[in-house]
Protein backbone atom coordinates (compact mmCIF):
# COMPACT_ATOMS: atom_id res chain seq x y z
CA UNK A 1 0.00 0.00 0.00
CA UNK A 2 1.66 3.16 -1.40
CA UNK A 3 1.49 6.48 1.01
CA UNK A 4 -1.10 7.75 -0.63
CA UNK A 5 -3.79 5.14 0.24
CA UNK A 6 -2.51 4.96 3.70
CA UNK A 7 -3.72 8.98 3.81
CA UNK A 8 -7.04 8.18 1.77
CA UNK A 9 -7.42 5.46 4.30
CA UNK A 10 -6.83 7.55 7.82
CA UNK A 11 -8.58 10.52 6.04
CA UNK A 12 -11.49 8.23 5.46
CA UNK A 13 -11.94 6.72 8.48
CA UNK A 14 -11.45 10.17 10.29
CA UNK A 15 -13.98 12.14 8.25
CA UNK A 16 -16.67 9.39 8.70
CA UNK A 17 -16.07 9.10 12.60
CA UNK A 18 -16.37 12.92 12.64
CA UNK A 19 -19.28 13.77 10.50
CA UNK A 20 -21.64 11.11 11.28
CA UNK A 21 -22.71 12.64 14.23
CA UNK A 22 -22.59 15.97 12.54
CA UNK A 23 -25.24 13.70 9.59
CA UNK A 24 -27.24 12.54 12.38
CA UNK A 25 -27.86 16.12 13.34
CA UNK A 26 -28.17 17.60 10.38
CA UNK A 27 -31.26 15.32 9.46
CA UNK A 28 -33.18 15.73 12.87
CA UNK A 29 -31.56 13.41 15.34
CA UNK A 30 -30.62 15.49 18.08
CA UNK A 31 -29.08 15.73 22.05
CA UNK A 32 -32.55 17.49 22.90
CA UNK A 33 -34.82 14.75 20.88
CA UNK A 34 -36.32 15.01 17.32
CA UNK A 35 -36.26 17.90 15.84
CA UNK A 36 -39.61 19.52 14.62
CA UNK A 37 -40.32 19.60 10.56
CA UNK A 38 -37.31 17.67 9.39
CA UNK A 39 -36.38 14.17 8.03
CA UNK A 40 -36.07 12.41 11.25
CA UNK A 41 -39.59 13.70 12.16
CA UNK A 42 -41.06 12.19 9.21
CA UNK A 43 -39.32 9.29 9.60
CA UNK A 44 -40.73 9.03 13.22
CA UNK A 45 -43.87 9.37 12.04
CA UNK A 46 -43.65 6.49 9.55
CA UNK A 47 -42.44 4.35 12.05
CA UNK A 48 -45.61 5.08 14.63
CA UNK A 49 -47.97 4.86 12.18
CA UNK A 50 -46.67 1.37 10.98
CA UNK A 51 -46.25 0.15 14.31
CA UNK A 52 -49.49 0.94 15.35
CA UNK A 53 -48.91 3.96 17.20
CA UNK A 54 -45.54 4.25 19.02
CA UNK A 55 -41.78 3.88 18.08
CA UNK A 56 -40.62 0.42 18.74
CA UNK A 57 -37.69 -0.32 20.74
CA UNK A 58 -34.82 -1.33 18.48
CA UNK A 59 -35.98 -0.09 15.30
CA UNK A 60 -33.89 2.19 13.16
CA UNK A 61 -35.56 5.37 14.49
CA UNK A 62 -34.67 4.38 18.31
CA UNK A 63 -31.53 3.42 17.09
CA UNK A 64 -30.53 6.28 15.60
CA UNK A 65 -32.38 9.02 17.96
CA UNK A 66 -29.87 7.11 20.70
CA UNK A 67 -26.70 7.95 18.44
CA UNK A 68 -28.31 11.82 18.50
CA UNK A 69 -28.42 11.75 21.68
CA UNK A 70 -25.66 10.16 23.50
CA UNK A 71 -23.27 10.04 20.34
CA UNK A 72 -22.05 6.85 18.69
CA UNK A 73 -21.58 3.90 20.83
CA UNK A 74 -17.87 2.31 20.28
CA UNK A 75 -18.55 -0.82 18.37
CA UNK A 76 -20.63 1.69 15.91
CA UNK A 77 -17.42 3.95 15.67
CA UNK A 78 -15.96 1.27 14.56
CA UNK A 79 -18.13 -0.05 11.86
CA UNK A 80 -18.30 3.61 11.19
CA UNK A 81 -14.78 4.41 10.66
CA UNK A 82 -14.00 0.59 8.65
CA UNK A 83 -16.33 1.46 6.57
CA UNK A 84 -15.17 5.06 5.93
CA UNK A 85 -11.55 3.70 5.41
CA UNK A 86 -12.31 1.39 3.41
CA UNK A 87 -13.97 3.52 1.02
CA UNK A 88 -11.22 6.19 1.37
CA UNK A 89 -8.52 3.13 0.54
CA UNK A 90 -10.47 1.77 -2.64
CA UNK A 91 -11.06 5.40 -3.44
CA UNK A 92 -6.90 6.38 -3.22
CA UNK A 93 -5.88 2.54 -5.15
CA UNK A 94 -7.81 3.78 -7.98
CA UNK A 95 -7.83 7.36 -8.19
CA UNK A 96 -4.53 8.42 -6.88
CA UNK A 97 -2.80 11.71 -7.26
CA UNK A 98 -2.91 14.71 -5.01
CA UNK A 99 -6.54 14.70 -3.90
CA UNK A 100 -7.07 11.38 -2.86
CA UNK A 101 -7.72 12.05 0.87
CA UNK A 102 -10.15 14.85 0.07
CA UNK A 103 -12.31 12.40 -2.47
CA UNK A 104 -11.63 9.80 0.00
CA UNK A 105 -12.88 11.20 2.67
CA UNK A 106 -15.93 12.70 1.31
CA UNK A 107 -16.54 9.28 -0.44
CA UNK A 108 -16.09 7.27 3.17
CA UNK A 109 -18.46 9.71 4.67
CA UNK A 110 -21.00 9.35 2.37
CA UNK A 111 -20.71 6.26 2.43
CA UNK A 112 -20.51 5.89 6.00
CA UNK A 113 -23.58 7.95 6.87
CA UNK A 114 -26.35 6.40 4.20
CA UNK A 115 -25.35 3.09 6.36
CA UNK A 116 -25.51 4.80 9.09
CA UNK A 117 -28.96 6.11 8.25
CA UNK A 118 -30.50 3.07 6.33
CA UNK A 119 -29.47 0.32 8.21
């Protein structure tokens, strides 16, 4: 693995570990709860009609209101920043040249936060 990757790699992994949380906020998962009139809102209210009412335990709503709330958990930060690096490394073996990390990193967050989001 040539320098390069190794940077697209650590960029990768950095940038997803930093911005999820900033993702998770951006989209209505927050310290103080949902916020009002924005995607996680909607999504909670998919999720209480479908259940009948209520949020169920577990689901990706809870899930993810948690992570607004309290942050992401360690074993998440992990998946968060493998998957981030890994995207950054695939990014920097194929694209190489000076802006790897940059592409990397915006690629592994992406990347990292739709998982984060949709899974």
């Amino acid at each position: 693995m040539d320098a390069l990757t190794v940077i697209a790699v650590a960029a990768g992994a950095g940038a997803a570990v930093v911005l999820a949380p900033v993702a998770l906020g951006a989209v209505g998962f927050t310290a103080a709860g949902i916020a009002a009139n924005s995607v996680a809102a909607g999504m909670m209210a998919s999720a209480a009609t479908a259940s009948g009412g209520g949020v169920l335990a577990g689901s990706t709503v809870a899930v993810l209101q948690a992570a607004g709330a309290a942050g992401l958990a360690g074993s998440t930060t992990a998946v968060v920043a493998g998957v981030g690096g890994a995207v950054g490394g695939a990014v920097g073996e194929a694209v190489g040249g000076a802006v790897v990390a940059g592409v990397g990193g915006a690629v592994g967050w992406l990347t990292a936060t739709a998982a984060a989001l949709f899974s």
